[in-house]
Protein backbone atom coordinates (compact mmCIF):
# COMPACT_ATOMS: atom_id res chain seq x y z
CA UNK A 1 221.83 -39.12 -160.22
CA UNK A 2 218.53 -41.69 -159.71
CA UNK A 3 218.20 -44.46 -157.43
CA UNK A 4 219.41 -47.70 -160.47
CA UNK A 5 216.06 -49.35 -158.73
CA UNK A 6 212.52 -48.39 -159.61
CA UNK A 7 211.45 -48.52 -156.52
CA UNK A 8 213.33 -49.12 -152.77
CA UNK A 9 216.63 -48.93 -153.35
CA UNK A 10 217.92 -51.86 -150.72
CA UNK A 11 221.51 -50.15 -150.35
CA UNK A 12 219.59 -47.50 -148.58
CA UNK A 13 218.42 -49.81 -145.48
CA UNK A 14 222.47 -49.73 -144.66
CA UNK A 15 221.55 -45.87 -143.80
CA UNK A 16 218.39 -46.54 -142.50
CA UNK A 17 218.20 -43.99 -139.95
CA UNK A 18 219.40 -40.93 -142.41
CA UNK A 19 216.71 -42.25 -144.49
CA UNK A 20 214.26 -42.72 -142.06
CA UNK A 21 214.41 -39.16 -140.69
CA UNK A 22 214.14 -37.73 -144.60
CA UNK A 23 211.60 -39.92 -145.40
CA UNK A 24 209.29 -38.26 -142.41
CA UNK A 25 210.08 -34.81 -142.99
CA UNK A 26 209.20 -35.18 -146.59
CA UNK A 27 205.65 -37.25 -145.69
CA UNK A 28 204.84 -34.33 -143.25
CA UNK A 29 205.69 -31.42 -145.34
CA UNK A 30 204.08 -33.31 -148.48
CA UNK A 31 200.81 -33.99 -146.12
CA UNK A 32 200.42 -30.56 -145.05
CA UNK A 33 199.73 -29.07 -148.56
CA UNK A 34 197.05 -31.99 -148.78
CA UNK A 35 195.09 -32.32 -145.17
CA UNK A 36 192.06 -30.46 -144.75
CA UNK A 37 192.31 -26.86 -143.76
CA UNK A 38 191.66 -28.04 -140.06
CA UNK A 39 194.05 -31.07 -139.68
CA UNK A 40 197.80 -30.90 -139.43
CA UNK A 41 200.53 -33.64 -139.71
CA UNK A 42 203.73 -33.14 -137.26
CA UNK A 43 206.98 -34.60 -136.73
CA UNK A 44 207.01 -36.61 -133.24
CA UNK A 45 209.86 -38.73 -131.84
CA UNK A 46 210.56 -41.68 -129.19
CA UNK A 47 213.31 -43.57 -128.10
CA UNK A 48 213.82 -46.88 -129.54
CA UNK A 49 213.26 -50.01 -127.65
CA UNK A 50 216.46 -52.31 -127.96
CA UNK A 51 216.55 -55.91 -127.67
CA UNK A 52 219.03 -57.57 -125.15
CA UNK A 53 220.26 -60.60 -125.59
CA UNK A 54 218.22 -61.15 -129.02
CA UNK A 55 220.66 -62.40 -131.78
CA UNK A 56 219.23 -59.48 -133.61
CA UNK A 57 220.03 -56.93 -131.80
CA UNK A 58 220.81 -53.58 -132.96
CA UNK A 59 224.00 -51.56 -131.47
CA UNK A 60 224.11 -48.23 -133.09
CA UNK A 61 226.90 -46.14 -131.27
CA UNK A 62 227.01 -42.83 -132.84
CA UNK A 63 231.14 -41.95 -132.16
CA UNK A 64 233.59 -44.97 -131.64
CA UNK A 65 236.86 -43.69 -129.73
CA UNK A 66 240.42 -45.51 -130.67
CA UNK A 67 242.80 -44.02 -127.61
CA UNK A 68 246.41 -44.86 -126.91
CA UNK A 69 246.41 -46.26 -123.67
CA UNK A 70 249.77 -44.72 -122.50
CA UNK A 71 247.66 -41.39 -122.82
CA UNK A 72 245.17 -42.12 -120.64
CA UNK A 73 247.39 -44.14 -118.00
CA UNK A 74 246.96 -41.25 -115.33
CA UNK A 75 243.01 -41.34 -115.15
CA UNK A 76 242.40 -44.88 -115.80
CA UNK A 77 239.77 -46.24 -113.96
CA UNK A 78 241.25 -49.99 -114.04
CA UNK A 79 242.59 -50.77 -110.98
CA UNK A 80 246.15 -50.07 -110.02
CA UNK A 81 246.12 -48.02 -113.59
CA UNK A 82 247.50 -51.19 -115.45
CA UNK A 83 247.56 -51.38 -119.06
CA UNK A 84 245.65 -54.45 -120.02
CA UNK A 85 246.70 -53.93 -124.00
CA UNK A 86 248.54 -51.14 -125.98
CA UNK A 87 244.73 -49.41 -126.93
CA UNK A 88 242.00 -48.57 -125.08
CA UNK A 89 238.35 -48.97 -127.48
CA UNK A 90 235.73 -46.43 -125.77
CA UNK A 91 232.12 -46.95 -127.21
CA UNK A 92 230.05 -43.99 -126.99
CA UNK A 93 226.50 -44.46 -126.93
CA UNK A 94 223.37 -42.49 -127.30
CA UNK A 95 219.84 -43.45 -127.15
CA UNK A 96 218.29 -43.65 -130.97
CA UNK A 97 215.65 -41.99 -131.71
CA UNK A 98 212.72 -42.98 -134.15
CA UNK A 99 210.52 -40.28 -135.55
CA UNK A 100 207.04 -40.64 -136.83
CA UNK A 101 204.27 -38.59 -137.86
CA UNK A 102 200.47 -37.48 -136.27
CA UNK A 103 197.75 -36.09 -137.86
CA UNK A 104 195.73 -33.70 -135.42
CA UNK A 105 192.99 -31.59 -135.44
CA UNK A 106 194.37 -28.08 -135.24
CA UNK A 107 192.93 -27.28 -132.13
CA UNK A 108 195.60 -29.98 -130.81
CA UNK A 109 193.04 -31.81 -129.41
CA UNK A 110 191.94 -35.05 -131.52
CA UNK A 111 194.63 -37.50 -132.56
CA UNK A 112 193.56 -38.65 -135.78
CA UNK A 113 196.04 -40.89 -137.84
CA UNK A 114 199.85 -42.13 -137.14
CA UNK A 115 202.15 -42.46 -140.02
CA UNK A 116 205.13 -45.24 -139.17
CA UNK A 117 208.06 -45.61 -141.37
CA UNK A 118 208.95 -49.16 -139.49
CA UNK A 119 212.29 -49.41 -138.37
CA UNK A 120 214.21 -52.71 -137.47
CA UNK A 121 214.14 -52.09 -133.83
CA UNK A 122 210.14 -52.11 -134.12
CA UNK A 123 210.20 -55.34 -135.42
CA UNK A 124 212.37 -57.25 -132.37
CA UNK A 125 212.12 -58.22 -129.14
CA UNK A 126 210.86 -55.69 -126.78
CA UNK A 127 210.65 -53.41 -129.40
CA UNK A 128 208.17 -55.54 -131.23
CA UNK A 129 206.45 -56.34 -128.07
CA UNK A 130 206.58 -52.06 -127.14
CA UNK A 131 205.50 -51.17 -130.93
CA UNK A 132 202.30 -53.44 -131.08
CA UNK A 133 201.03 -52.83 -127.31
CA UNK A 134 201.12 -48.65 -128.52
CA UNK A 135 199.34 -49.39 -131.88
CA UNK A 136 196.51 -51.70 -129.93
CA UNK A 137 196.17 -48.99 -127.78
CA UNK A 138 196.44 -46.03 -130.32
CA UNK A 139 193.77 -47.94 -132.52
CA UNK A 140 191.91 -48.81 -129.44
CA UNK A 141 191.74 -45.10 -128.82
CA UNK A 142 190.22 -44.34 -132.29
CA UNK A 143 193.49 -43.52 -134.25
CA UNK A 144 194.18 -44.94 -137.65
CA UNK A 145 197.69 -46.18 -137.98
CA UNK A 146 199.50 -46.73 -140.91
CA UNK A 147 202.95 -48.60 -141.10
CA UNK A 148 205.13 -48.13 -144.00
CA UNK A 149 207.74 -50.77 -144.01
CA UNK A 150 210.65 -50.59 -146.08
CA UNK A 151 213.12 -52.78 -144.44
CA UNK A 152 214.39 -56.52 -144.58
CA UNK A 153 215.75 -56.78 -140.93
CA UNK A 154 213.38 -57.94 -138.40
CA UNK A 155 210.36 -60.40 -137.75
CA UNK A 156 207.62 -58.46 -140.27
CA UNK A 157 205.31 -61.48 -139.76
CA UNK A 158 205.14 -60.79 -135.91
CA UNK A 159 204.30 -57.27 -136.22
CA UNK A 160 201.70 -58.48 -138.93
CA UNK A 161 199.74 -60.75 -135.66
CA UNK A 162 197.10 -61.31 -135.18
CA UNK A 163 196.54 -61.83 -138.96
CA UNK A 164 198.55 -63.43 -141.74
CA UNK A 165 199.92 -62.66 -144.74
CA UNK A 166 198.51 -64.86 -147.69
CA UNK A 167 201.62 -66.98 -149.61
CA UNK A 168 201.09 -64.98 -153.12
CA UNK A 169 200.82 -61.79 -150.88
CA UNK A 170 204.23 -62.46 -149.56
CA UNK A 171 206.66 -59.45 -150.71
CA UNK A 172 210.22 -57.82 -150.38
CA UNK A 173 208.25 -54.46 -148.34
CA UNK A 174 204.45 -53.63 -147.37
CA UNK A 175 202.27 -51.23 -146.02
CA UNK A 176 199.74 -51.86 -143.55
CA UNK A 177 196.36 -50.11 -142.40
CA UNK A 178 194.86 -50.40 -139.54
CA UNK A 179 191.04 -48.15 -138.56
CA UNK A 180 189.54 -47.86 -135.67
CA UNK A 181 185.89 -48.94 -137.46
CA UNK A 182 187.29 -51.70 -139.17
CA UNK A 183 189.84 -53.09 -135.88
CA UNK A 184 189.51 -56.66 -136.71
CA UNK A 185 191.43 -55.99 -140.24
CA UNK A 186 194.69 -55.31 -141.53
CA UNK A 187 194.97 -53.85 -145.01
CA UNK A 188 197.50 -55.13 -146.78
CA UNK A 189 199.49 -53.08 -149.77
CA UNK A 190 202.53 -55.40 -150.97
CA UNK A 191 205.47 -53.86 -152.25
CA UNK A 192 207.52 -55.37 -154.57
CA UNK A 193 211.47 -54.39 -155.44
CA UNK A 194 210.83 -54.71 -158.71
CA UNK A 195 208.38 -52.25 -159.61
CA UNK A 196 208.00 -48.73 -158.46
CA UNK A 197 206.41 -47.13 -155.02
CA UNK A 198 202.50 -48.08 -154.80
CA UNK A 199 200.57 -44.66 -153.95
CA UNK A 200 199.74 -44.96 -150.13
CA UNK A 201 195.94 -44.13 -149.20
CA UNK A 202 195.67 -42.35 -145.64
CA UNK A 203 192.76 -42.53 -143.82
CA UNK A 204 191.55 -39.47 -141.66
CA UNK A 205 188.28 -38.98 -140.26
CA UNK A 206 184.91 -40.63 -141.25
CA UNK A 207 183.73 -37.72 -142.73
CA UNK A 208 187.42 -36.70 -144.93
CA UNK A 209 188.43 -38.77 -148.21
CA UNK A 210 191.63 -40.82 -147.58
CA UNK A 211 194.77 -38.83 -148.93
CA UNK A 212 196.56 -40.43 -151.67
CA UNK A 213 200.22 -40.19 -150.59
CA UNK A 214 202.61 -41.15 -153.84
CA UNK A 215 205.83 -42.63 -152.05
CA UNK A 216 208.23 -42.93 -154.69
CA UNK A 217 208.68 -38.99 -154.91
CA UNK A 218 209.22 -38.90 -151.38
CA UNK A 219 211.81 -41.97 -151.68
CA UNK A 220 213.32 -40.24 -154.87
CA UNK A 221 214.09 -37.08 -153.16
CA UNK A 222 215.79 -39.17 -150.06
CA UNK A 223 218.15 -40.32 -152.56
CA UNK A 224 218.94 -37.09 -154.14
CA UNK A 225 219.18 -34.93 -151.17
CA UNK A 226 221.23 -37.37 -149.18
CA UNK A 227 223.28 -37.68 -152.27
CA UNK A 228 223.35 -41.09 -151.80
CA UNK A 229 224.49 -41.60 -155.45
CA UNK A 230 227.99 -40.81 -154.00
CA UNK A 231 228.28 -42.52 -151.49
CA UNK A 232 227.07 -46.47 -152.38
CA UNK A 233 229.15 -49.23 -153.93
CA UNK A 234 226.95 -50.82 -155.80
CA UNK A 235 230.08 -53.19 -156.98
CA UNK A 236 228.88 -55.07 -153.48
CA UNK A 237 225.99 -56.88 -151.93
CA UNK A 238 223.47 -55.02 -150.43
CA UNK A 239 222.97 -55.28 -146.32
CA UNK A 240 221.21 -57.47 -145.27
CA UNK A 241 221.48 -59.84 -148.47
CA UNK A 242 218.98 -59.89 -151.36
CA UNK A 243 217.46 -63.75 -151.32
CA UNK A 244 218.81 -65.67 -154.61
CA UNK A 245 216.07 -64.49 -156.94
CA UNK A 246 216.08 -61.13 -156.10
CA UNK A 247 220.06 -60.81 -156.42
CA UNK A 248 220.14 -62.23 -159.58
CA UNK A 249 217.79 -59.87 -160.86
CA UNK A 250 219.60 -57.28 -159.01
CA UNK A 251 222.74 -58.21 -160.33
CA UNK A 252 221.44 -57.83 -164.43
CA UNK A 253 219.81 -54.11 -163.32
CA UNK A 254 222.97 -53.13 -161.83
CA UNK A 255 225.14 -54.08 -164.82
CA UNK A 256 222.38 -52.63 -167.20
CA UNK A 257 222.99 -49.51 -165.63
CA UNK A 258 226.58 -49.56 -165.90
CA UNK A 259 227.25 -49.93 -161.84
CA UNK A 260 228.67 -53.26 -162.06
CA UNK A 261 230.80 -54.96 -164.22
């Protein structure tokens, strides 16, 4: 079954980093049938910058262990091998990764264009800070970047600096452009929740037409092949919170489509 929205579902920032990874892999792939015959998009990856200490920060352990504590009384590391309390909570943590996509000249040599599906962590503390110090110095270098973002949590207006975003410009998502000939503008695509994907134009070289990249598709197939359908309760508010407006209007599509009562 369909996303109930017509465009971002906002359920699907809950499972942001499932859907991040999709929505690369299906830019790249989708890209590749496109790009010149001598340009090629690939998958790269980083580790995300967290933010200590920021009210904001994210903490995304990927296994959480509940032990008995009488089981592990004989290798405890607390001193003396005193229970403190009848469970023992272990936190395992792993570095997350965040995955983005470069468009090369196939001789490997020329970096042309970055493709960002912006997570939270990009838009916080020293991740903020980390993100825009690589994209001045990516743009600086002659790279065209383009940030696709598609998420609520974070400061969006600082990764928007230097420039700002007009009131009637204000929206739910956005996509920004940023050239290397043009490095004293942002272009600005709003995205509303209301209305479907806007196509995505991505610049290449001076001499190649931009690529018209349709996002919806790419979001639609997220959905479906993450079955996602199966999975959301739709009964409850999405994560982070829709602002009053937005929920309301929410609210009457989700009932419309039978997924509320």
């Amino acid at each position: 079954m369909p996303s109930p929205f017509p465009g971002m579902d906002p359920y699907l920032e809950a499972h942001w980093r499932d859907v991040h990874a999709s929505l690369v892999t299906a830019t790249r792939n989708t890209l590749n049938e496109y790009l010149p015959e001598d340009l090629i998009a690939r998958c790269e990856e980083r580790i995300a910058i967290e933010s200590e200490g920021e009210p904001d920060r994210f903490v995304l352990p990927d296994v959480r262990v509940l032990e008995a504590y009488n089981a592990l009384a004989s290798t405890s590391s607390n001193e003396g091998g005193v229970a403190l309390a009848p469970y023992r909570l272990v936190a395992l943590t792993e570095p997350i990764i965040e995955r983005y996509i470069e468009i090369i000249e196939s001789s490997g040599e020329r970096l042309i264009t970055v493709i960002e599906f912006v997570s939270p962590t990009n838009k916080i503390g020293k991740g903020l800070q980390t993100f825009v110090q690589k994209r001045d110095q990516l743009l600086g270098g002659g790279v065209s970047i383009v940030e696709i973002d598609l998420t609520r949590s974070g400061d969006w207006w600082g990764l928007l600096l230097p420039h700002q975003c007009p009131p009637k410009l204000v929206s739910t998502y956005r996509a920004v452009i940023r050239v290397p000939n043009d490095p004293g503008a942002a272009y600005l695509l709003p995205i509303s929740l209301r209305t479907p994907l806007p196509p995505l134009k991505i610049p290449l070289r001076k001499e190649d037409a931009p690529i018209e990249l349709e996002l919806q598709p790419l979001l639609a197939q997220t959905y479906h092949t993450g079955r996602y359908a199966r999975t959301i309760d739709y009964s409850r508010p999405p994560e982070p919170p829709l602002e009053p407006g937005s929920a309301a209007w929410a609210d009457e599509l989700l009932r419309t489509a039978g997924k509320r009562s």
